[in-house]
C-alpha atoms as a PDB file:
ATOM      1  CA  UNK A   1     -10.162   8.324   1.008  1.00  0.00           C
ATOM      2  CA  UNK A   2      -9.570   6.667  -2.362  1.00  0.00           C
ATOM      3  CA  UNK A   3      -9.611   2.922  -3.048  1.00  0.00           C
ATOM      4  CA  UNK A   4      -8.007   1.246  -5.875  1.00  0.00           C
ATOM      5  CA  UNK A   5      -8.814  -2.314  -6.743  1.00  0.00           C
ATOM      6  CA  UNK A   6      -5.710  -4.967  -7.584  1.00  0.00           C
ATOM      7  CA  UNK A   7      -5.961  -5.636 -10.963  1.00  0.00           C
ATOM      8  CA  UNK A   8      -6.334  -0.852 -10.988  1.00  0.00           C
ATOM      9  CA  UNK A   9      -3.119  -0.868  -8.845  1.00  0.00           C
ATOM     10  CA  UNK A  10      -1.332  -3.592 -11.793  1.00  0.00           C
ATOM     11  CA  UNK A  11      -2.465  -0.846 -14.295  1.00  0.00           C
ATOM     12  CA  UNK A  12      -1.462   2.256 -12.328  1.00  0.00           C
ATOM     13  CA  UNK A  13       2.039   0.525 -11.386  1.00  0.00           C
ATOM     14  CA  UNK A  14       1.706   0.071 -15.811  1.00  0.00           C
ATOM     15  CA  UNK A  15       1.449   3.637 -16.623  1.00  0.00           C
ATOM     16  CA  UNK A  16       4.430   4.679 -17.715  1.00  0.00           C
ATOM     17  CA  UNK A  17       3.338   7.922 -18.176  1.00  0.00           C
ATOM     18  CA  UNK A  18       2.743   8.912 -14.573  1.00  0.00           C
ATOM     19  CA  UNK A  19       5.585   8.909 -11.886  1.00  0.00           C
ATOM     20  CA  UNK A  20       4.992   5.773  -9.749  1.00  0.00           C
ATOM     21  CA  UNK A  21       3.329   5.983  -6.421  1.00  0.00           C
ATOM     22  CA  UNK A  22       4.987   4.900  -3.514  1.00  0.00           C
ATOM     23  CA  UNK A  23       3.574   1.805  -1.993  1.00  0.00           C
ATOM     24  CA  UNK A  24       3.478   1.722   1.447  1.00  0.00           C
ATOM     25  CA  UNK A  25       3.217  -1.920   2.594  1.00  0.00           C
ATOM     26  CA  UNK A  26       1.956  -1.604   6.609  1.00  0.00           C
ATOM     27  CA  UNK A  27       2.058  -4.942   7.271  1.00  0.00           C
ATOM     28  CA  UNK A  28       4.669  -6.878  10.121  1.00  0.00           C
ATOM     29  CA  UNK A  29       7.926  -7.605   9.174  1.00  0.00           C
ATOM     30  CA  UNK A  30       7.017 -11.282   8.947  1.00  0.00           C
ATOM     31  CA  UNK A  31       4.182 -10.781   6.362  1.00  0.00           C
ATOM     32  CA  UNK A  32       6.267  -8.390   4.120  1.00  0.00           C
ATOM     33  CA  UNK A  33       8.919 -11.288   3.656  1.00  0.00           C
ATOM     34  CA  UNK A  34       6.064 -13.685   3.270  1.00  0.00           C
ATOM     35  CA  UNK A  35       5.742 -11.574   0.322  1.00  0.00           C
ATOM     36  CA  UNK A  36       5.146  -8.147  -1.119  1.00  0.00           C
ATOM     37  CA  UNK A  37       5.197  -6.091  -4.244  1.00  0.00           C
ATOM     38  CA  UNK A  38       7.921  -4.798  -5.652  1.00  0.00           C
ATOM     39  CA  UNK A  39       9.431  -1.618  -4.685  1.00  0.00           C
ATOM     40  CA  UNK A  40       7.248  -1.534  -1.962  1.00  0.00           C
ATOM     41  CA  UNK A  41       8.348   0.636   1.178  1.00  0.00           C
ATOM     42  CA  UNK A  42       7.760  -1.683   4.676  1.00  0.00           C
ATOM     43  CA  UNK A  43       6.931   0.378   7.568  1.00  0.00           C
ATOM     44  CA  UNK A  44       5.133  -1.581   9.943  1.00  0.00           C
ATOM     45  CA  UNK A  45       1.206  -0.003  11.197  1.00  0.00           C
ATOM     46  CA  UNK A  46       2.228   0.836  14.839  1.00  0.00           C
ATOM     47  CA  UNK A  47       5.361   2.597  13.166  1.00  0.00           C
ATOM     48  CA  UNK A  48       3.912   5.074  11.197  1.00  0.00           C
ATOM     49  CA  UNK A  49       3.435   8.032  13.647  1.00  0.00           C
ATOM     50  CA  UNK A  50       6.780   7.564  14.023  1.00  0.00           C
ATOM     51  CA  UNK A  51       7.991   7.031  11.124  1.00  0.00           C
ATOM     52  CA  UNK A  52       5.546   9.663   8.895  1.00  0.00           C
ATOM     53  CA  UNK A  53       8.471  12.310   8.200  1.00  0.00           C
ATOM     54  CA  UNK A  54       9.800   9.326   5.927  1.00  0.00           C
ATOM     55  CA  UNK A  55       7.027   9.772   3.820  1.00  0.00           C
ATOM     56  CA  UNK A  56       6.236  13.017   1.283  1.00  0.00           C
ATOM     57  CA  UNK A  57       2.903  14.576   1.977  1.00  0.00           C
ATOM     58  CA  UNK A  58       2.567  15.297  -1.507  1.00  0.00           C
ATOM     59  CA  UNK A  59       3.199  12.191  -2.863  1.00  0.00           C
ATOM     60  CA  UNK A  60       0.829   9.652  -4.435  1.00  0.00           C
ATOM     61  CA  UNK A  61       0.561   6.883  -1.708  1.00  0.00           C
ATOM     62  CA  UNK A  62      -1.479   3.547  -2.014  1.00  0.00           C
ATOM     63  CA  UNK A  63      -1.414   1.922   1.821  1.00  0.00           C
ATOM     64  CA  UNK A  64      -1.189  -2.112   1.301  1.00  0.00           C
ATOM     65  CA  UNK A  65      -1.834  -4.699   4.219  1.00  0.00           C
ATOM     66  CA  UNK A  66      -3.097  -8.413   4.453  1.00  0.00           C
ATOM     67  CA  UNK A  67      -6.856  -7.840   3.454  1.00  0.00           C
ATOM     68  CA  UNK A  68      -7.407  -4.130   3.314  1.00  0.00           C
ATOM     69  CA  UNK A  69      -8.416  -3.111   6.856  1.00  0.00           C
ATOM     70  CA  UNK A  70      -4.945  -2.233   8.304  1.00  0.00           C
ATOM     71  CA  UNK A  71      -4.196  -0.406   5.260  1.00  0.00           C
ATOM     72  CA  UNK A  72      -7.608   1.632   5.069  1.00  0.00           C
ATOM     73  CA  UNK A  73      -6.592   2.657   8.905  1.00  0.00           C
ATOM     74  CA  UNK A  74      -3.487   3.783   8.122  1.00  0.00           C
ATOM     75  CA  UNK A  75      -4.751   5.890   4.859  1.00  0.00           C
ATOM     76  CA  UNK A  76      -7.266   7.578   7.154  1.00  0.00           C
ATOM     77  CA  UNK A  77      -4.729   8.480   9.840  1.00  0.00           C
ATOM     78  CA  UNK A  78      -2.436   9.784   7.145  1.00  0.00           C
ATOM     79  CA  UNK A  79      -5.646  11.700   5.548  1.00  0.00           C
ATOM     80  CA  UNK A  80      -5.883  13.616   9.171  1.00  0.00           C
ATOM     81  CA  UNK A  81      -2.227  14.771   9.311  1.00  0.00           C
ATOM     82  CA  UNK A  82      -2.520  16.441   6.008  1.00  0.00           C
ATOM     83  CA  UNK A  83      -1.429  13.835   3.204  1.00  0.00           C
ATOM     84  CA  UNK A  84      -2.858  14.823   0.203  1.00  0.00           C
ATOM     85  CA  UNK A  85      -2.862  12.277  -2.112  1.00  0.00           C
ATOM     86  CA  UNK A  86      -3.377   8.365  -0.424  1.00  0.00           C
ATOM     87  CA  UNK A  87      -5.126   5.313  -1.469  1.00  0.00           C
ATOM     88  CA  UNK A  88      -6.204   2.205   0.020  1.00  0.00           C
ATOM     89  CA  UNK A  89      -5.792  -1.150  -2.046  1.00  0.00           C
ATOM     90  CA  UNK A  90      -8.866  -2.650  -1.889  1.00  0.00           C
ATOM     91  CA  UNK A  91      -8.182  -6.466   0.137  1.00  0.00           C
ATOM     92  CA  UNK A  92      -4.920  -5.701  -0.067  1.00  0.00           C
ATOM     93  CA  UNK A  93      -1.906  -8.352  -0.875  1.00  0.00           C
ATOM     94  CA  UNK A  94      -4.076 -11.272  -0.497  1.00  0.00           C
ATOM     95  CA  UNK A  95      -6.074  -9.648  -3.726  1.00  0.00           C
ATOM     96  CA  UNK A  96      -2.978  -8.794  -5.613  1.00  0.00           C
ATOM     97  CA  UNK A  97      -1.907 -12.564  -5.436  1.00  0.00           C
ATOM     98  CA  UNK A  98      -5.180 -13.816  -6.525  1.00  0.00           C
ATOM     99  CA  UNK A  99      -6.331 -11.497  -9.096  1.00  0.00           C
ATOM    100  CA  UNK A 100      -2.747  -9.727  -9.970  1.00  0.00           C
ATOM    101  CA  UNK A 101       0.023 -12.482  -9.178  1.00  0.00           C
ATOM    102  CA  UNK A 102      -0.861 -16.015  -8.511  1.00  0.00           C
ATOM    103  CA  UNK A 103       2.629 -17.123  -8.162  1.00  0.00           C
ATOM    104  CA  UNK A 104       2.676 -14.981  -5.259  1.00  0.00           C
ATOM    105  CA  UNK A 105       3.147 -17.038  -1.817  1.00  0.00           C
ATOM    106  CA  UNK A 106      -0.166 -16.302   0.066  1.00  0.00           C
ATOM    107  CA  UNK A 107      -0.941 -16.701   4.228  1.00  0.00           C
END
């Protein structure tokens, strides 16, 4: 599994010159209107064997939770069903809105 720090992610999100990744925010409903990144795509941890055929196996995804643990779980499960291409950001929101976005509400 890859790992991407924050400030990585900021630049990656950047690039103009590579199609965006989908961000996959696993985190509760609650903490995704807490706050989140943009264009993030909420689909809750427990959700996600259910909900996998929403996602493109090919695609570039970067898992995002509270601190980075939830996140790296997900990754790995997504890892064994054949995803290609998915990254785990590295203490997740709470390290986007310190190092990234410090206007960003934080819990």
């Amino acid at each position: 599994m890859q790992h991407l720090t924050a400030p990585e992610l900021a630049a990656r999100i950047a690039d103009a010159g590579r199609p965006a990744p989908l961000l996959l925010d696993v985190r509760e409903p609650w903490e995704f209107e807490k706050c989140s990144i943009a264009d993030s795509l909420p689909i809750a941890m427990n959700t996600i064997p259910a909900r996998m055929q929403e996602l493109d196996p090919e695609a570039e995804i970067i898992c995002i939770c509270h601190h980075g643990a939830r996140s790296m779980q997900v990754a790995a499960f997504l890892e064994r069903q054949g995803f290609a291409n998915v990254t785990n950001l590295t203490g997740g929101i709470h390290a986007w809105a310190q190092q990234v976005d410090p206007a960003m509400a934080m819990y």
